[in-house]
Protein backbone atom coordinates (compact mmCIF):
# COMPACT_ATOMS: atom_id res chain seq x y z
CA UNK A 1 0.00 0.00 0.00
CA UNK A 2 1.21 3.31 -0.84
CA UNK A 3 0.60 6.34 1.03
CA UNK A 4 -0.78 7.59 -2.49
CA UNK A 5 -3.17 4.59 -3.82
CA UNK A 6 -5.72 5.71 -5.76
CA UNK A 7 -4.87 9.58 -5.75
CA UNK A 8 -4.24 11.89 -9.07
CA UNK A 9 -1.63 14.38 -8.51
CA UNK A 10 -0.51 16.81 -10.53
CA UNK A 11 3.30 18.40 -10.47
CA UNK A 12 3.74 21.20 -12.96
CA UNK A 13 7.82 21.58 -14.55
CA UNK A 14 7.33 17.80 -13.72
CA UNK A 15 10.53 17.20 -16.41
CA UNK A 16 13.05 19.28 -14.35
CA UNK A 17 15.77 18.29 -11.47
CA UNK A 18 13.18 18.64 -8.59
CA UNK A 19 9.83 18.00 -10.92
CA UNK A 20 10.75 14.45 -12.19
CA UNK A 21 11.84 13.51 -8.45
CA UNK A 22 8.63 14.44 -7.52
CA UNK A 23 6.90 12.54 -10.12
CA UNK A 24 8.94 9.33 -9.74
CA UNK A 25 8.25 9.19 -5.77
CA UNK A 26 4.46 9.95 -5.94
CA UNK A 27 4.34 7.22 -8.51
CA UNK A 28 6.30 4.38 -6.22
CA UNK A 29 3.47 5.50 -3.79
CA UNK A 30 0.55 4.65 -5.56
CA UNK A 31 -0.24 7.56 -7.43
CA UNK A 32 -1.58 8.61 -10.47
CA UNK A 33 0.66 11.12 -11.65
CA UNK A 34 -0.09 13.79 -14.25
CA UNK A 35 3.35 15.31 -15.46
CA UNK A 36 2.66 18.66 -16.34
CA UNK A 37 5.71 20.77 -18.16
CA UNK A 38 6.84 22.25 -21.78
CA UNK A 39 9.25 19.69 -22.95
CA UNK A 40 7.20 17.53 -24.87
CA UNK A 41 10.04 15.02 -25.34
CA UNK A 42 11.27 14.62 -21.55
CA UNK A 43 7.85 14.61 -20.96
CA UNK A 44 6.69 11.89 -23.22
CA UNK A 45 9.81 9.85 -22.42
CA UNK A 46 9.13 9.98 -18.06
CA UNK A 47 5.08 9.01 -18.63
CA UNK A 48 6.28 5.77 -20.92
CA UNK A 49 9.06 5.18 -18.46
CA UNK A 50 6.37 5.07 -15.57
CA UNK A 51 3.71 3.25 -17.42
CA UNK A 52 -0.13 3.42 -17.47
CA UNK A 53 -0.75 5.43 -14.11
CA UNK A 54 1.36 8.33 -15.98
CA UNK A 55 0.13 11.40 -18.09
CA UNK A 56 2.19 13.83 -19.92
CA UNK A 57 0.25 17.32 -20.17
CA UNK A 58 2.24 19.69 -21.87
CA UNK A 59 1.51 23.05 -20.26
CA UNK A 60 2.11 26.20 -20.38
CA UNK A 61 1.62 27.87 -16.82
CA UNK A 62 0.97 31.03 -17.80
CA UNK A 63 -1.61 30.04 -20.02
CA UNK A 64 -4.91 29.71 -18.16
CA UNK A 65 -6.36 27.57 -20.92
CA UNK A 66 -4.00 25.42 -20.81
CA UNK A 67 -4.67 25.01 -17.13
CA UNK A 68 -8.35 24.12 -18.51
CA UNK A 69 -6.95 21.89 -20.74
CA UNK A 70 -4.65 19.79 -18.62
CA UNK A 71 -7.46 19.72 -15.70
CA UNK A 72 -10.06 18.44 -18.39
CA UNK A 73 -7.13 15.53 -19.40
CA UNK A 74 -6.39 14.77 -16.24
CA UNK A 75 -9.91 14.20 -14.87
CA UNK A 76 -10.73 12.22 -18.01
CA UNK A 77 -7.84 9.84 -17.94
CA UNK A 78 -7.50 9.53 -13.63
CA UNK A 79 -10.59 11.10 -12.24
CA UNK A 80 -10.61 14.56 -10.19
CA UNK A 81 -7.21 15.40 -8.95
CA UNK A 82 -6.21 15.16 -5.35
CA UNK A 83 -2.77 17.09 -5.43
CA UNK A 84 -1.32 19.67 -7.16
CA UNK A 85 2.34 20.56 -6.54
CA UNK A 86 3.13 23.71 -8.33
CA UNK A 87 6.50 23.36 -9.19
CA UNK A 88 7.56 25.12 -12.37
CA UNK A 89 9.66 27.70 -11.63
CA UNK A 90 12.65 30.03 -13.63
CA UNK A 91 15.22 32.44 -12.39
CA UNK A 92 16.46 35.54 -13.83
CA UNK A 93 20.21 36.30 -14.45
CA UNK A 94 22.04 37.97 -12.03
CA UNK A 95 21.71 42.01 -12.44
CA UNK A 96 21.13 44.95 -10.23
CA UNK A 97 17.62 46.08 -10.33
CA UNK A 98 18.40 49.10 -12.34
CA UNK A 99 19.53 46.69 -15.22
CA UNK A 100 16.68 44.22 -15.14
CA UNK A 101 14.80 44.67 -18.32
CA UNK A 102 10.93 44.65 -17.97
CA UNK A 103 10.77 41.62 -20.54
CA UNK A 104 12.69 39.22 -17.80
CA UNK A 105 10.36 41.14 -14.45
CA UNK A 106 7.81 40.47 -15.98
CA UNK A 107 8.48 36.65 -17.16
CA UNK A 108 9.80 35.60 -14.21
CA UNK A 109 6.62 36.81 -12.34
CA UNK A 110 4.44 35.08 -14.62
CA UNK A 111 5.86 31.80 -14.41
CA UNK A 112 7.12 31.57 -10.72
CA UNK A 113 3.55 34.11 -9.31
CA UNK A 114 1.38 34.02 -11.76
CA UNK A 115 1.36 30.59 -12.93
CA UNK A 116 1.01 29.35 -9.19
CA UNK A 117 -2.25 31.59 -9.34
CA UNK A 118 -3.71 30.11 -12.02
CA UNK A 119 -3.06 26.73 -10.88
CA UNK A 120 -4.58 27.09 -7.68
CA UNK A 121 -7.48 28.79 -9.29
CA UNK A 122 -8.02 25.69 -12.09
CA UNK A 123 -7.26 23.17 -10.25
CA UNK A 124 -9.12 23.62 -7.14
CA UNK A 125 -12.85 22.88 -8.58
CA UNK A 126 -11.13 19.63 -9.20
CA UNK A 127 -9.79 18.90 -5.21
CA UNK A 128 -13.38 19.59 -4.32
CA UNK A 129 -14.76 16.70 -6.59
CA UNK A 130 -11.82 14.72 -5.13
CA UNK A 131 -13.60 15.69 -1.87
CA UNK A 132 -10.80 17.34 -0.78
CA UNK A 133 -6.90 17.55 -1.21
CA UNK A 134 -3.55 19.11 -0.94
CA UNK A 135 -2.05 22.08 -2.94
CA UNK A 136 2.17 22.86 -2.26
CA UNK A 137 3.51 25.80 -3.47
CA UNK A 138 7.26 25.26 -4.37
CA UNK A 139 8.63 29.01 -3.28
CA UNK A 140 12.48 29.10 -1.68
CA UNK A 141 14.55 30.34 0.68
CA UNK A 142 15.11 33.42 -1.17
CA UNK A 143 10.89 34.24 -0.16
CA UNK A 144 12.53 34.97 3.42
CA UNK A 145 15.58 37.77 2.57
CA UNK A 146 17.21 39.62 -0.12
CA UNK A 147 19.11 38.43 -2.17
CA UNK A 148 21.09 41.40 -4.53
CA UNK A 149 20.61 40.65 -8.11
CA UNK A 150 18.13 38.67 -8.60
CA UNK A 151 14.86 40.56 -7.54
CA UNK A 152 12.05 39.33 -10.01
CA UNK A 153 12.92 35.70 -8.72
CA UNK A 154 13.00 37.16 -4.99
CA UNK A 155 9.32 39.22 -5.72
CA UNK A 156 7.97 36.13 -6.93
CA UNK A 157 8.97 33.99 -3.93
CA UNK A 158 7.62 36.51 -1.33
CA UNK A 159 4.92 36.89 -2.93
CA UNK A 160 4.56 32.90 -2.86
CA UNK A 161 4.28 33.25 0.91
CA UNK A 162 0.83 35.83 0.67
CA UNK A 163 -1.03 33.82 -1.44
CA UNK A 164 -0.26 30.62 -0.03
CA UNK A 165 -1.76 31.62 3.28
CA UNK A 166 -4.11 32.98 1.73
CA UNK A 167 -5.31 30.48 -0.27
CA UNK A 168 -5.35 28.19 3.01
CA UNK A 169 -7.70 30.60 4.58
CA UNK A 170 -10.27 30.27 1.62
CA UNK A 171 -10.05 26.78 1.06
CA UNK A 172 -9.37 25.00 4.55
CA UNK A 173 -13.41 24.61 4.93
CA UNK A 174 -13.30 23.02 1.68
CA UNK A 175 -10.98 20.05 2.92
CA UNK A 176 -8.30 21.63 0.99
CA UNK A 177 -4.81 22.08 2.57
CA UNK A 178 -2.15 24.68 1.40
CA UNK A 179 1.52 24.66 2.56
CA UNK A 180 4.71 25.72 0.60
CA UNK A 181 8.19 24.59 0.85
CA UNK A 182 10.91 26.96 0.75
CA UNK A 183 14.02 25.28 -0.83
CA UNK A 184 17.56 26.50 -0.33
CA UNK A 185 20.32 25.58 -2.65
CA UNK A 186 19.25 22.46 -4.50
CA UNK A 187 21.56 20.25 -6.72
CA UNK A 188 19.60 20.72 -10.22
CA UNK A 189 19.99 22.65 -13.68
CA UNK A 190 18.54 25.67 -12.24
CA UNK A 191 21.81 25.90 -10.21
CA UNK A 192 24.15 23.82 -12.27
CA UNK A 193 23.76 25.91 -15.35
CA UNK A 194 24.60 29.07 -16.42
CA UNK A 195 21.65 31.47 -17.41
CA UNK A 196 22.22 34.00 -20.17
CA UNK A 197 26.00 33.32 -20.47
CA UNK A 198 26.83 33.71 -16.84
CA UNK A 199 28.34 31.18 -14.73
CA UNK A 200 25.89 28.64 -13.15
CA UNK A 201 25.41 29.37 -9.18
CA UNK A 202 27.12 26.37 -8.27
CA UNK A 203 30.22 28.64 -9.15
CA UNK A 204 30.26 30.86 -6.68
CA UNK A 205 28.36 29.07 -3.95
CA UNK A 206 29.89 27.10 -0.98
CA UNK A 207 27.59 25.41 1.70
CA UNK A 208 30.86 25.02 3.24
CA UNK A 209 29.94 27.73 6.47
CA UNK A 210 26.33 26.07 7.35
CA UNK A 211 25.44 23.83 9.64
CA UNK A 212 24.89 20.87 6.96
CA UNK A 213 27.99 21.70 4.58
CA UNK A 214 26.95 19.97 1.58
CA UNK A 215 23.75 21.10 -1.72
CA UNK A 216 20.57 19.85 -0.97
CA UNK A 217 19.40 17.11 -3.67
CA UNK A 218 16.00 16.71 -5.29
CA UNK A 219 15.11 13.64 -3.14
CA UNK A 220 15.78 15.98 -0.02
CA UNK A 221 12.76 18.41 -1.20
CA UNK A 222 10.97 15.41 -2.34
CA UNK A 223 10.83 13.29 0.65
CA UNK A 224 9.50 16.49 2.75
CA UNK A 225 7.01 17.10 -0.30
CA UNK A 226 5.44 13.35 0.01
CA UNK A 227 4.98 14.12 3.94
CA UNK A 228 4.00 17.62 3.62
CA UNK A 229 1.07 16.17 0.89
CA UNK A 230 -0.13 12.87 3.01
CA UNK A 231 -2.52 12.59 5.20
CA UNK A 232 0.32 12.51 8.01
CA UNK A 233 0.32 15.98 7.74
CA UNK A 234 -3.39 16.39 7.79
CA UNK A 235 -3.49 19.01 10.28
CA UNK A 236 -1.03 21.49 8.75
CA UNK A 237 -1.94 24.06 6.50
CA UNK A 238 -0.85 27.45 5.89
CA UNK A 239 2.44 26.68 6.67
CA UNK A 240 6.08 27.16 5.36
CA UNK A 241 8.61 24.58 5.54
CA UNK A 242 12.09 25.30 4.67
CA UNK A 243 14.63 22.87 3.57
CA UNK A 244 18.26 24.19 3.70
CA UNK A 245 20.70 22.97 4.81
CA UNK A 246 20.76 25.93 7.69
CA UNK A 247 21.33 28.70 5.04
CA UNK A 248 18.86 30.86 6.65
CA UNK A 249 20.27 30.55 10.23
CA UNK A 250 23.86 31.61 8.97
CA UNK A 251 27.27 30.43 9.55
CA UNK A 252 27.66 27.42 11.84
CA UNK A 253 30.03 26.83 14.74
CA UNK A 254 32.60 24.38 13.30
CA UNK A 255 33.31 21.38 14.82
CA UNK A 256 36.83 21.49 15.81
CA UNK A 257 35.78 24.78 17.79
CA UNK A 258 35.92 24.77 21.50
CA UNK A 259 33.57 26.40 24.18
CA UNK A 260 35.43 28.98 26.49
């Protein structure tokens, strides 16, 4: 028995480091899983890998048809969905604000704010014919400081945080939970490689001075998604879980240090 038996669930950039992780565990636990992305080919390739309780949907997340669209496949292939992770997520190359060009602001809001929005707003009608379900919003660490150079991905995380909670408040009396998961420094493309010619963050990043001085992985995120999402967690909503390593706390004391 799997703590997902009989359950559709729905992860949007479903292809990516994180997004196929995602997909791969929900299906070991019983799932149905509907992998929801832009690369058709990926895409295609992870569904036949998994085998009959797996869906491709290529979607566009800024695209509230599409939303339509893959809801509508999904119900008709698995019945109404019982979790949506929204996932899909892009970051912006590193520039000072006053060099950010409105084309990127505005992209990376739509697909990291905008495209959470819509999901939650498609997808829900569909948890309520489940008779209830989860939603996690994939935000990050960067939701809970600054971060210099990279403000349309930082915007789009804090805003993450208001409409999570806010979307708990609307839809707890509907048997609907809503919790987000702030990520620090994960081991995936997003980090690995380099965005508009500049080096990849991996570069220039050391998790050397934290308490756990190594990158998080995708099964890291993963294994705290499947718990946040189950019914273990079933009185929990609203709430932000961050997975870091101890980037947010700051530099650790090492462990050849001695107490006075």
């Amino acid at each position: 028995m799997g703590r997902f038996d009989n359950q559709t669930v729905l992860v949007t950039g479903g292809t990516g480091g994180q997004g196929a992780s995602h997909v791969r565990a929900y299906h070991r636990e019983g799932a149905n899983v509907v992998i929801a992305a832009l690369a058709e080919a990926p895409g295609e390739a992870l569904a036949a890998e998994l085998g009959e309780r797996a869906l491709f949907s290529r979607l566009d997340v800024t695209d509230e048809n599409a939303w339509v669209a893959a809801v509508a496949e999904a119900e008709s292939r698995f019945g109404p969905i019982s979790v949506l992770v929204n996932n899909a997520g892009v970051q912006n190359p590193a520039v000072p604000i006053e060099a950010v060009e409105r084309a990127v602001w505005d992209r990376i809001l739509d697909v990291n704010l905008t495209g959470t929005f819509l999901g939650i707003k498609t997808v829900t009608p569909s948890l309520r014919r489940a008779g209830g379900g989860v939603i996690v919003n994939i935000a990050s660490t960067m939701a809970h400081a600054g971060t210099p150079f990279y403000a349309p991905y930082v915007a789009s995380k804090w805003a993450l945080r208001g409409l999570t909670r806010t979307a708990a408040l609307e839809l707890g009396r509907h048997g609907i939970r809503v919790n987000s998961i702030h990520p620090g420094v994960i081991s995936t493309p997003l980090i690995n490689a380099s965005i508009a010619g500049q080096p990849p963050i991996s570069e220039y990043y050391s998790p050397e001075p934290y308490a756990i001085p190594r990158m998080g992985t995708p099964a890291d995120i993963t294994s705290l998604l499947l718990h946040v999402s189950s019914a273990e967690a079933s009185f929990v909503t609203g709430s932000e879980f961050v997975a870091d390593g101890g980037l947010l706390l700051g530099p650790a004391l090492q462990a050849d240090t001695v107490a006075a």
